[in-house]
C-alpha atoms as a PDB file:
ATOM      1  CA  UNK A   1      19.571 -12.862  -3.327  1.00  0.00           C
ATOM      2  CA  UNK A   2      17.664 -15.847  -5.033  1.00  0.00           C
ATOM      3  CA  UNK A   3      16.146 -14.622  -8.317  1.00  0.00           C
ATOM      4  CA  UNK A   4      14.444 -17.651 -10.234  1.00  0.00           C
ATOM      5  CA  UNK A   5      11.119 -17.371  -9.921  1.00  0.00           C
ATOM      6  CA  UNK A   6      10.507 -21.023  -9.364  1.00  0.00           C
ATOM      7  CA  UNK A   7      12.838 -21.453  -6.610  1.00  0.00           C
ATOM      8  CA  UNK A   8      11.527 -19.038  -4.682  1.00  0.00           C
ATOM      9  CA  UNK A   9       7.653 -20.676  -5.322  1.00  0.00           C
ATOM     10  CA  UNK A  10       9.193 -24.095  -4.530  1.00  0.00           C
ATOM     11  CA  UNK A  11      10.986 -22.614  -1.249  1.00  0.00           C
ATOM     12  CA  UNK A  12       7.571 -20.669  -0.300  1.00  0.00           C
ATOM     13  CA  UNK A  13       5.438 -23.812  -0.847  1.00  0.00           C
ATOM     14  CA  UNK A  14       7.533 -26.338   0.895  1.00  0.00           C
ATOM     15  CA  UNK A  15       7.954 -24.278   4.039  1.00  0.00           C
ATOM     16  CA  UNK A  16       4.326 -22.910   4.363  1.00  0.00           C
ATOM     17  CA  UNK A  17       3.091 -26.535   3.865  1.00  0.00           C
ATOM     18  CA  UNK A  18       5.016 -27.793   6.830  1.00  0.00           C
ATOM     19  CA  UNK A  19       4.400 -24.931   8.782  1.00  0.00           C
ATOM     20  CA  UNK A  20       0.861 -25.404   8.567  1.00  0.00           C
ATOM     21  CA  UNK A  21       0.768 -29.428   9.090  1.00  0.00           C
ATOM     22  CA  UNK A  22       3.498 -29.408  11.884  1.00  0.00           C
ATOM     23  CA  UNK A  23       0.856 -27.931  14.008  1.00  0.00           C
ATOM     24  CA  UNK A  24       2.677 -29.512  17.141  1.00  0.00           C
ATOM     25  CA  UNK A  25       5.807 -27.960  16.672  1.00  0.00           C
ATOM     26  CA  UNK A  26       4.494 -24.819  13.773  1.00  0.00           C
ATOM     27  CA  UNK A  27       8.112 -23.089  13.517  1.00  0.00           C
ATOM     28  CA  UNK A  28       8.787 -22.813   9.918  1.00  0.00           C
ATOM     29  CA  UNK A  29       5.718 -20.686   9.738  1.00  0.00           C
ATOM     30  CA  UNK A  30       8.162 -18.223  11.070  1.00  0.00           C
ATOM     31  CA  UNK A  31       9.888 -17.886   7.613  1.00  0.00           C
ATOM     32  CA  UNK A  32       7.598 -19.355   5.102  1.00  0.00           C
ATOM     33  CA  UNK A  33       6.250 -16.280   3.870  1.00  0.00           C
ATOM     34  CA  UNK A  34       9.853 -14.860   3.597  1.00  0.00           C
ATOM     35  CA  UNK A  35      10.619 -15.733   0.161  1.00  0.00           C
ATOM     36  CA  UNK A  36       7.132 -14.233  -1.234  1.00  0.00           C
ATOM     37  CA  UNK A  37       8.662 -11.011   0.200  1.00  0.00           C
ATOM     38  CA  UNK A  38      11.612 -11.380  -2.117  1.00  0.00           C
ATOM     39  CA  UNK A  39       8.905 -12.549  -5.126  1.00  0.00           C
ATOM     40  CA  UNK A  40       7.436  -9.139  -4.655  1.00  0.00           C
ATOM     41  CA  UNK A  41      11.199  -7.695  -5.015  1.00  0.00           C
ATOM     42  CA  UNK A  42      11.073  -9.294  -8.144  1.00  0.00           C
ATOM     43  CA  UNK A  43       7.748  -8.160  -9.066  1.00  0.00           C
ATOM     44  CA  UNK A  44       7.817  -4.357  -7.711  1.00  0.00           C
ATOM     45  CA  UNK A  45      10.510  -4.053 -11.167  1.00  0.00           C
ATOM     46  CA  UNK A  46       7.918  -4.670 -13.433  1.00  0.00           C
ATOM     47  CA  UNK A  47       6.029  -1.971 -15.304  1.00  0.00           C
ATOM     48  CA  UNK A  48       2.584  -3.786 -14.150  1.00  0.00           C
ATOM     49  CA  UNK A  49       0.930  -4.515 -11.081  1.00  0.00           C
ATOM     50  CA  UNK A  50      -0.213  -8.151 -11.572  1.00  0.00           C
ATOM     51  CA  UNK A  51       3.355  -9.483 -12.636  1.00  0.00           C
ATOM     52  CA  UNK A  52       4.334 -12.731 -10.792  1.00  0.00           C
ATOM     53  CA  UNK A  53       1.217 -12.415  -8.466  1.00  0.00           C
ATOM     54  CA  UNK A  54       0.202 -15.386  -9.763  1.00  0.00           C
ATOM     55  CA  UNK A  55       2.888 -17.632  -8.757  1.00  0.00           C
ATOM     56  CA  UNK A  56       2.841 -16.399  -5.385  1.00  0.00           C
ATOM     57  CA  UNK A  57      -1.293 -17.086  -5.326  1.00  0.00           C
ATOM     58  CA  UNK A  58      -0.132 -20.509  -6.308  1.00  0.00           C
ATOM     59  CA  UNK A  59       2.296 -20.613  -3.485  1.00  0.00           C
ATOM     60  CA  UNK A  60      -0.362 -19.780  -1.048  1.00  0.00           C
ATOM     61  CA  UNK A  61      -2.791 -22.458  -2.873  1.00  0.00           C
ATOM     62  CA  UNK A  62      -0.131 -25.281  -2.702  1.00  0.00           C
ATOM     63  CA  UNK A  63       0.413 -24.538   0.659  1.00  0.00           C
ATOM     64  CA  UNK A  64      -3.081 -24.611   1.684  1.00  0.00           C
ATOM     65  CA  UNK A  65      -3.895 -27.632  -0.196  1.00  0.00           C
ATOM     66  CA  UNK A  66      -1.063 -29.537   1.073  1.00  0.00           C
ATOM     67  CA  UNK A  67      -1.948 -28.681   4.675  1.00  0.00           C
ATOM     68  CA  UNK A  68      -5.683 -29.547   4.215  1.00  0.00           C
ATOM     69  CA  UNK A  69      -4.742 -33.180   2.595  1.00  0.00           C
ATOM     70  CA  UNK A  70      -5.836 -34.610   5.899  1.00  0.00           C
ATOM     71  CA  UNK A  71      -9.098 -33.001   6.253  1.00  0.00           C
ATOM     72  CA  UNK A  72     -12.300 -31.258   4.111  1.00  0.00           C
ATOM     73  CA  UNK A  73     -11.503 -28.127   3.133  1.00  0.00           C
ATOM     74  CA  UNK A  74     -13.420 -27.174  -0.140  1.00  0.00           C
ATOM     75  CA  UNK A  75     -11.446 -26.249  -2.655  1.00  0.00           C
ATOM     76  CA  UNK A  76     -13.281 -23.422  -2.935  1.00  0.00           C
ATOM     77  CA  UNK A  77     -12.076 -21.955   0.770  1.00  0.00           C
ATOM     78  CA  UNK A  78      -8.326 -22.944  -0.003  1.00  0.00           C
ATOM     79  CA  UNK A  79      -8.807 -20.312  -3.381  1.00  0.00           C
ATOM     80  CA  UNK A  80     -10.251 -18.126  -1.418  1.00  0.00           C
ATOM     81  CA  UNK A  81      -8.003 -17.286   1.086  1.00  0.00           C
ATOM     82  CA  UNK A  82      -5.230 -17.926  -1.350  1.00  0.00           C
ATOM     83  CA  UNK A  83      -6.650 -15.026  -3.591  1.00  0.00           C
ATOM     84  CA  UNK A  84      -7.278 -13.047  -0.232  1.00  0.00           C
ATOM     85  CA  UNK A  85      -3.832 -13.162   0.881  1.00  0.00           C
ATOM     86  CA  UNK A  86      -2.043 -12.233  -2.232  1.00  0.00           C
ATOM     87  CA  UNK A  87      -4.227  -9.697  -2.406  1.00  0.00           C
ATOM     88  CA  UNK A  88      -1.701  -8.396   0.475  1.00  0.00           C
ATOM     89  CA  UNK A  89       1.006  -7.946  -2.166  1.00  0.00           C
ATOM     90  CA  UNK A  90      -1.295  -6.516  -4.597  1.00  0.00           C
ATOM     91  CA  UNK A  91      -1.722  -3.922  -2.721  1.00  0.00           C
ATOM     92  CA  UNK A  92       1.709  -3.226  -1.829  1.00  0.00           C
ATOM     93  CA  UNK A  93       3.071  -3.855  -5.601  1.00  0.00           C
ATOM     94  CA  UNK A  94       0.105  -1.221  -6.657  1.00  0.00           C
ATOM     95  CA  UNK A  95       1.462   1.284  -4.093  1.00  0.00           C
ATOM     96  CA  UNK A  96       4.897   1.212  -4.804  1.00  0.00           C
ATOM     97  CA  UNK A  97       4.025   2.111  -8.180  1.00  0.00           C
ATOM     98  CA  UNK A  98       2.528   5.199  -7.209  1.00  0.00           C
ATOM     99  CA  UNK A  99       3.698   6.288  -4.487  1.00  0.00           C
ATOM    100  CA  UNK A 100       7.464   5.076  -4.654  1.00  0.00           C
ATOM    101  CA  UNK A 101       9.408   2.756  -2.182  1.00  0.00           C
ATOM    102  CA  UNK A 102       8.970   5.300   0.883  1.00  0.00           C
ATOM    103  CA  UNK A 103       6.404   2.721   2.262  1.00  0.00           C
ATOM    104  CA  UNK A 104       8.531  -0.292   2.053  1.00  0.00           C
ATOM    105  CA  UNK A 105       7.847  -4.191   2.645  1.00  0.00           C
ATOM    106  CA  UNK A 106       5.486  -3.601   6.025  1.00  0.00           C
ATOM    107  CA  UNK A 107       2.811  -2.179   3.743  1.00  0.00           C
ATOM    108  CA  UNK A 108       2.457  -6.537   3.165  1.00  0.00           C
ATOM    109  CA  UNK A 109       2.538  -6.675   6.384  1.00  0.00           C
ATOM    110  CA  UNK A 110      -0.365  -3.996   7.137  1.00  0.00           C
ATOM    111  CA  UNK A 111      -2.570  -4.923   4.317  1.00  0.00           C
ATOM    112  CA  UNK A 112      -2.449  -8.473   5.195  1.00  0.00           C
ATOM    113  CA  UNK A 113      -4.050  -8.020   8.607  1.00  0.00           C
ATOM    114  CA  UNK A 114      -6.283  -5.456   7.338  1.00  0.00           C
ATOM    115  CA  UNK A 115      -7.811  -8.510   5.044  1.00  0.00           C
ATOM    116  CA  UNK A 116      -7.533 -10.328   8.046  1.00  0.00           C
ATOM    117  CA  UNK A 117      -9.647  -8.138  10.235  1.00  0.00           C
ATOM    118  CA  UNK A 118     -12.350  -8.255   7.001  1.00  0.00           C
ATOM    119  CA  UNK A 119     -12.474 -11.754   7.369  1.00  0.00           C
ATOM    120  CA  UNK A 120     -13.716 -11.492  10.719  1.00  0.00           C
ATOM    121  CA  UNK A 121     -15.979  -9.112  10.109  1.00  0.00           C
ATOM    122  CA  UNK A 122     -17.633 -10.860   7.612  1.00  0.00           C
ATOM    123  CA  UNK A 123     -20.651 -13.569   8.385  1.00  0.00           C
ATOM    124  CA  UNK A 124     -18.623 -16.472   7.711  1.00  0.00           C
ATOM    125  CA  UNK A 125     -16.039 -15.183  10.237  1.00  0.00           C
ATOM    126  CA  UNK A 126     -15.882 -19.107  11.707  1.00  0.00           C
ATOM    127  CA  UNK A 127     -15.398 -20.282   8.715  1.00  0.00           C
ATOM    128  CA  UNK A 128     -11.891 -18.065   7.962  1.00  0.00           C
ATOM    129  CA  UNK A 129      -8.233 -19.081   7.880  1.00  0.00           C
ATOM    130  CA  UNK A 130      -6.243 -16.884   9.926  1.00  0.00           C
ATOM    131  CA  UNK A 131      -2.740 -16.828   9.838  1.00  0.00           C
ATOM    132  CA  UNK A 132      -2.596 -16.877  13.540  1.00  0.00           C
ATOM    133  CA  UNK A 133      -3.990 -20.178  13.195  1.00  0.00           C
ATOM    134  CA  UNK A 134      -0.682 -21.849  12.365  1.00  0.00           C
ATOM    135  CA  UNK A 135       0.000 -21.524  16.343  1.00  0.00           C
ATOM    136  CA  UNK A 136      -3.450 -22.640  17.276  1.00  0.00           C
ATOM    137  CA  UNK A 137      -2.222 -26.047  19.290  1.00  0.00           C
ATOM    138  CA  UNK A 138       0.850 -23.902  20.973  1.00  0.00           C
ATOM    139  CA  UNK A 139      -1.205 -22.159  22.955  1.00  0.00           C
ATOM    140  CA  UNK A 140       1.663 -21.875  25.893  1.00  0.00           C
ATOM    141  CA  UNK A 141       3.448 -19.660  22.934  1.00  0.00           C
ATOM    142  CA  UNK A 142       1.316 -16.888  22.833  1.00  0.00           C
ATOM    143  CA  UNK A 143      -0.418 -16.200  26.364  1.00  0.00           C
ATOM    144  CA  UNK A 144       0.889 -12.559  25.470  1.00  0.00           C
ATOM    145  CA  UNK A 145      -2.141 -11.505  23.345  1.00  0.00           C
ATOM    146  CA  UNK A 146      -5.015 -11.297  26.168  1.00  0.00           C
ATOM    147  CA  UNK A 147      -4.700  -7.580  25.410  1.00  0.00           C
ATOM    148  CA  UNK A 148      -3.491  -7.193  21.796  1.00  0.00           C
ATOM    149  CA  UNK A 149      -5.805  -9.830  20.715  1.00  0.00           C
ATOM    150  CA  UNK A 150      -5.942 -13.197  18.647  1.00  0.00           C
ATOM    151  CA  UNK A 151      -4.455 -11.702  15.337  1.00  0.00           C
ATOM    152  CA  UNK A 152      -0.881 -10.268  16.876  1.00  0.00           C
ATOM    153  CA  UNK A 153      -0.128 -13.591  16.479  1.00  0.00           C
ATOM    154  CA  UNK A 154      -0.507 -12.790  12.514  1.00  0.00           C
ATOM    155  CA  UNK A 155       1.422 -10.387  12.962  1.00  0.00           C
ATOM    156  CA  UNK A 156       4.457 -11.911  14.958  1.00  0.00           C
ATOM    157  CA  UNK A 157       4.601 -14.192  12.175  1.00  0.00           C
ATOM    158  CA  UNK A 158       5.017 -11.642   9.208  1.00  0.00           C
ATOM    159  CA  UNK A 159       7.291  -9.336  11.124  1.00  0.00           C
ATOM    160  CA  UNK A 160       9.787 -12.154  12.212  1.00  0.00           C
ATOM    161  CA  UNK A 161       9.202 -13.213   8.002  1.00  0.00           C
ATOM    162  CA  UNK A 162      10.080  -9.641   7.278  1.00  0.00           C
ATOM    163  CA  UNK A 163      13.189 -10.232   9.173  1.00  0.00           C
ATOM    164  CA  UNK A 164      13.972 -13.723   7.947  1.00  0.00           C
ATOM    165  CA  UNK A 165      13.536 -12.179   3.792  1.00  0.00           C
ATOM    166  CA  UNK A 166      15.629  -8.849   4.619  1.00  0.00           C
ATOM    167  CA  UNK A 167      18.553 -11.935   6.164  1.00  0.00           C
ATOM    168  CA  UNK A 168      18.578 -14.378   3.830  1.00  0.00           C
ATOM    169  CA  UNK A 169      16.975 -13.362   0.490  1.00  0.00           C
ATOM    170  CA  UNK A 170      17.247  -9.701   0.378  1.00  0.00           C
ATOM    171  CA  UNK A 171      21.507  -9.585  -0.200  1.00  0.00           C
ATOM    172  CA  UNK A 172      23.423 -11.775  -2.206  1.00  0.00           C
ATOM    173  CA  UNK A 173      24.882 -12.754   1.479  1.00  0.00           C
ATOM    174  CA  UNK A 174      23.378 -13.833   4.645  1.00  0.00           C
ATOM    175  CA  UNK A 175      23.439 -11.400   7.321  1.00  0.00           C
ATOM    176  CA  UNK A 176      23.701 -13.059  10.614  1.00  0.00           C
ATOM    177  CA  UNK A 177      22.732 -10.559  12.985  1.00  0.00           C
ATOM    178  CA  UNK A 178      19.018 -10.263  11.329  1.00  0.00           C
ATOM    179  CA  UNK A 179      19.224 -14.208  11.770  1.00  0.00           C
ATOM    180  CA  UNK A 180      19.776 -13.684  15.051  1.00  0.00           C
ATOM    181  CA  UNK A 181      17.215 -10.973  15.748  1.00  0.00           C
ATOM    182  CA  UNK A 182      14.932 -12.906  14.079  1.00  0.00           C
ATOM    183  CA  UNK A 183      15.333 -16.177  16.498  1.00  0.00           C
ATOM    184  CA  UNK A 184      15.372 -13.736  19.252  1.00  0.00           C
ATOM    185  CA  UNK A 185      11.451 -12.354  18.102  1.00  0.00           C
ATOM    186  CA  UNK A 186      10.789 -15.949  18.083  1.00  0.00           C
ATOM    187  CA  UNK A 187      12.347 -17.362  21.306  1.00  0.00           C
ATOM    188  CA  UNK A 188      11.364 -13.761  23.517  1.00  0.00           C
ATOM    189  CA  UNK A 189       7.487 -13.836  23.284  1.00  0.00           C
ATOM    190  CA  UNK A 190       7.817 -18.014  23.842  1.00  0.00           C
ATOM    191  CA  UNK A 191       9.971 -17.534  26.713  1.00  0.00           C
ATOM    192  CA  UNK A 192       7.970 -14.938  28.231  1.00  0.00           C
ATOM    193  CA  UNK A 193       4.883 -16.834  27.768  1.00  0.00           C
ATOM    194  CA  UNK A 194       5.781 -20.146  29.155  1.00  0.00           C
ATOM    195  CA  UNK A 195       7.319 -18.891  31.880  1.00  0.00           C
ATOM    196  CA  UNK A 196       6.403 -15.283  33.053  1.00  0.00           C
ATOM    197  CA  UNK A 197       2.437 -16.045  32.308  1.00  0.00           C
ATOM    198  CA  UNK A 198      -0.425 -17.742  34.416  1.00  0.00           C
ATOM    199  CA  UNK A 199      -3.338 -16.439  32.817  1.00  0.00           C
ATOM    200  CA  UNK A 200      -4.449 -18.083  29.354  1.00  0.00           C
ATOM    201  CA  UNK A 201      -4.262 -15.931  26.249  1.00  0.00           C
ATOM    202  CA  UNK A 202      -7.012 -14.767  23.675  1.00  0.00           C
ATOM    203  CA  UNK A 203      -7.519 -17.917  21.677  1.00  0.00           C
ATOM    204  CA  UNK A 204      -9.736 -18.649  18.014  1.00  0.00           C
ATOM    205  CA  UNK A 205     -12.895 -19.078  20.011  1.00  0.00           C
ATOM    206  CA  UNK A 206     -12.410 -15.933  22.160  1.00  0.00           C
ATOM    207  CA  UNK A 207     -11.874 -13.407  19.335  1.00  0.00           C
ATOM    208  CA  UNK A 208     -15.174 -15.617  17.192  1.00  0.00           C
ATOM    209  CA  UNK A 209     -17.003 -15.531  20.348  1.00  0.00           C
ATOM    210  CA  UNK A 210     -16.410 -11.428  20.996  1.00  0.00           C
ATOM    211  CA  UNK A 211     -17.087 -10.340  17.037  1.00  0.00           C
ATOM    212  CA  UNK A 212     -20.621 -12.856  16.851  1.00  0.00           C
ATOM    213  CA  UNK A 213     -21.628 -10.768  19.709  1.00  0.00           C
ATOM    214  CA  UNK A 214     -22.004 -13.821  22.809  1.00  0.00           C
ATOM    215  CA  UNK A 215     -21.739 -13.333  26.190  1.00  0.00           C
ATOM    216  CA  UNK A 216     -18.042 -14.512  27.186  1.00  0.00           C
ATOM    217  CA  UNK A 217     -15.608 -13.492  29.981  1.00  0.00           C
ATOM    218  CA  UNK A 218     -12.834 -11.408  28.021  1.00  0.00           C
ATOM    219  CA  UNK A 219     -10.700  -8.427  30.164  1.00  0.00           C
ATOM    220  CA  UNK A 220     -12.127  -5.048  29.513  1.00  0.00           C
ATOM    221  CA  UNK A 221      -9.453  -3.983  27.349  1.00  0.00           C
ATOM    222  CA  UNK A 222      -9.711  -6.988  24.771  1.00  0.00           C
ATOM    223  CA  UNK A 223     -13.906  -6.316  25.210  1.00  0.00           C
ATOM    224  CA  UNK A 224     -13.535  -3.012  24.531  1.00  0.00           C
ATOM    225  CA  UNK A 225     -11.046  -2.786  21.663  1.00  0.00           C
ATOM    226  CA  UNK A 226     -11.413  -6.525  19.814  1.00  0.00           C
ATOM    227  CA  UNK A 227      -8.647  -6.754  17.503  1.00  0.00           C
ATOM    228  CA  UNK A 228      -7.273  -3.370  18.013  1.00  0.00           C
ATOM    229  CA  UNK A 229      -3.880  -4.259  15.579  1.00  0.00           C
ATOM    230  CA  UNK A 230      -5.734  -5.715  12.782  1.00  0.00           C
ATOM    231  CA  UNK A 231      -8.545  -3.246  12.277  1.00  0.00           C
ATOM    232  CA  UNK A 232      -6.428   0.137  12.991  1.00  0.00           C
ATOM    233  CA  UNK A 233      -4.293  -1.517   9.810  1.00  0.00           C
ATOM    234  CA  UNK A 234      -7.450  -1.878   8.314  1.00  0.00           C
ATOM    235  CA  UNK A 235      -7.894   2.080   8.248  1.00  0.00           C
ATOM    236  CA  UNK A 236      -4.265   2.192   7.062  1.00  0.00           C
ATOM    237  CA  UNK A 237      -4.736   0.245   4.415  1.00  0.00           C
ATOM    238  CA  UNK A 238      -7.582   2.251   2.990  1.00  0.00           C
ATOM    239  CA  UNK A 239      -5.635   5.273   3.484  1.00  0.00           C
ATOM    240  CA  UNK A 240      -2.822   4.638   1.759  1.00  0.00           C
ATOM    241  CA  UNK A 241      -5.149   2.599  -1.137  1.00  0.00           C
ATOM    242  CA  UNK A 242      -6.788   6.001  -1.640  1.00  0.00           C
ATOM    243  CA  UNK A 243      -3.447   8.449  -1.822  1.00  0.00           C
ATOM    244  CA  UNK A 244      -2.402   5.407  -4.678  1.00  0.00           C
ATOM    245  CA  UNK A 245      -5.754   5.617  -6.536  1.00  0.00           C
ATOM    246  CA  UNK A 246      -5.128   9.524  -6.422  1.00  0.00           C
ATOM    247  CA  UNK A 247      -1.411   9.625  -7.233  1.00  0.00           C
ATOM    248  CA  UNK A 248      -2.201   6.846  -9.990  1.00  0.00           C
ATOM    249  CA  UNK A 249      -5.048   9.559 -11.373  1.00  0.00           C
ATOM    250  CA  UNK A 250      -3.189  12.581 -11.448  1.00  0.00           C
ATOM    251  CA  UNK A 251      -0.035  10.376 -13.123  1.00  0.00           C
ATOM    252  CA  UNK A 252      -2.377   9.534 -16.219  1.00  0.00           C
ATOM    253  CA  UNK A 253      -3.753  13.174 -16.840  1.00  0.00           C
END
């Protein structure tokens, strides 16, 4: 397992910068996010929440300033988001304190798309970065969500991620069969969407469209649920924020 600090922010940076401007061919998205999981290894060992959550908020504003070179992005949005999503590991760093390892790395994973379904519940919903947006030109990839919704693409990103960290920067060797399992998660839902599915997925503009409230054609599931994935981790997120606040209360008495 890779340990410095700054290898792991230069890793992060590099590969979240080209997965978000190789929007034609987005794969390293897929494991970009990967070595912030093994940052927040680093981290959880630390008596205090906030250690190292500031290099990975600068990974996430590199990365978004890179990928916005080419277009106008206030700075101000890139900070955002970049405070938003390290927020993610916050959260998880904050719980493991309290409430011990039980919950493991997918507590990222859940609070992430919680923040993610706040975003779009917020009035500058349009105006968002979602990390689902990565695979916005590859829409052939992903024709899979017209019932789970836009943002299961955010989260078959950060579960292959999950996969690619507990491979190649959880041991001090690589372990070849998550590598494989992890191309697999990427290769299966492309494979079945190219060539299984007719009917377009749920793109950007669908999920924007269904959440500002305008009349659009959506299947009665997708109109009737929305982002079903993002906002039940939503709930899960606050439940397991309260049980830390509580633990973390009854720890100081």
């Amino acid at each position: 397992m890779i340990r410095n600090v700054w290898v792991l922010l230069a890793i992060a940076t590099f590969l979240l910068s080209a997965g978000w401007l190789m929007k034609s061919f987005p794969v390293l998205i897929f494991v970009g996010i990967a070595p912030l999981f093994a940052l927040s290894d680093i981290a959880k060992d630390k008596p205090s929440t906030w250690n190292h959550l500031e290099v990975i908020l600068l990974a996430f504003a590199l990365s978004l300033f890179f990928a916005s070179t080419f277009t106008d992005t206030p700075m101000i949005l890139i900070l955002a988001h970049a405070i938003a999503w390290t927020l993610a590991f916050a959260g998880y760093l904050f719980a493991h304190h309290n409430l011990g390892s039980r919950l493991g790395k997918f507590t990222i994973i859940l609070f992430w798309l919680g923040l993610e379904y706040l975003a779009l519940k917020l009035p500058w919903r349009n105006s968002a970065f979602y990390l689902a947006d990565a695979l916005s030109l590859q829409t052939n990839w992903w024709k899979w969500n017209s019932e789970t919704g836009y943002l299961s693409i955010s989260l078959w990103i950060l579960v292959v991620n999950l996969i690619f960290y507990l491979a190649l920067f959880k041991h001090s060797s690589t372990n070849w069969i998550l590598v494989i399992i992890a191309f697999l998660l990427i290769a299966g839902p492309i494979m079945y969407s190219m060539y299984e599915l007719k009917t377009p997925g749920i793109n950007r503009a669908d999920m924007i469209a269904l959440y500002n409230g305008e009349e659009k054609s959506f299947s009665k599931n997708y109109h009737d649920r929305g982002e079903l994935i993002t906002r039940s981790s939503a709930w899960v997120s606050v439940l397991i924020v309260l049980l830390a606040l509580v633990k973390n209360k009854i720890k100081k008495k």
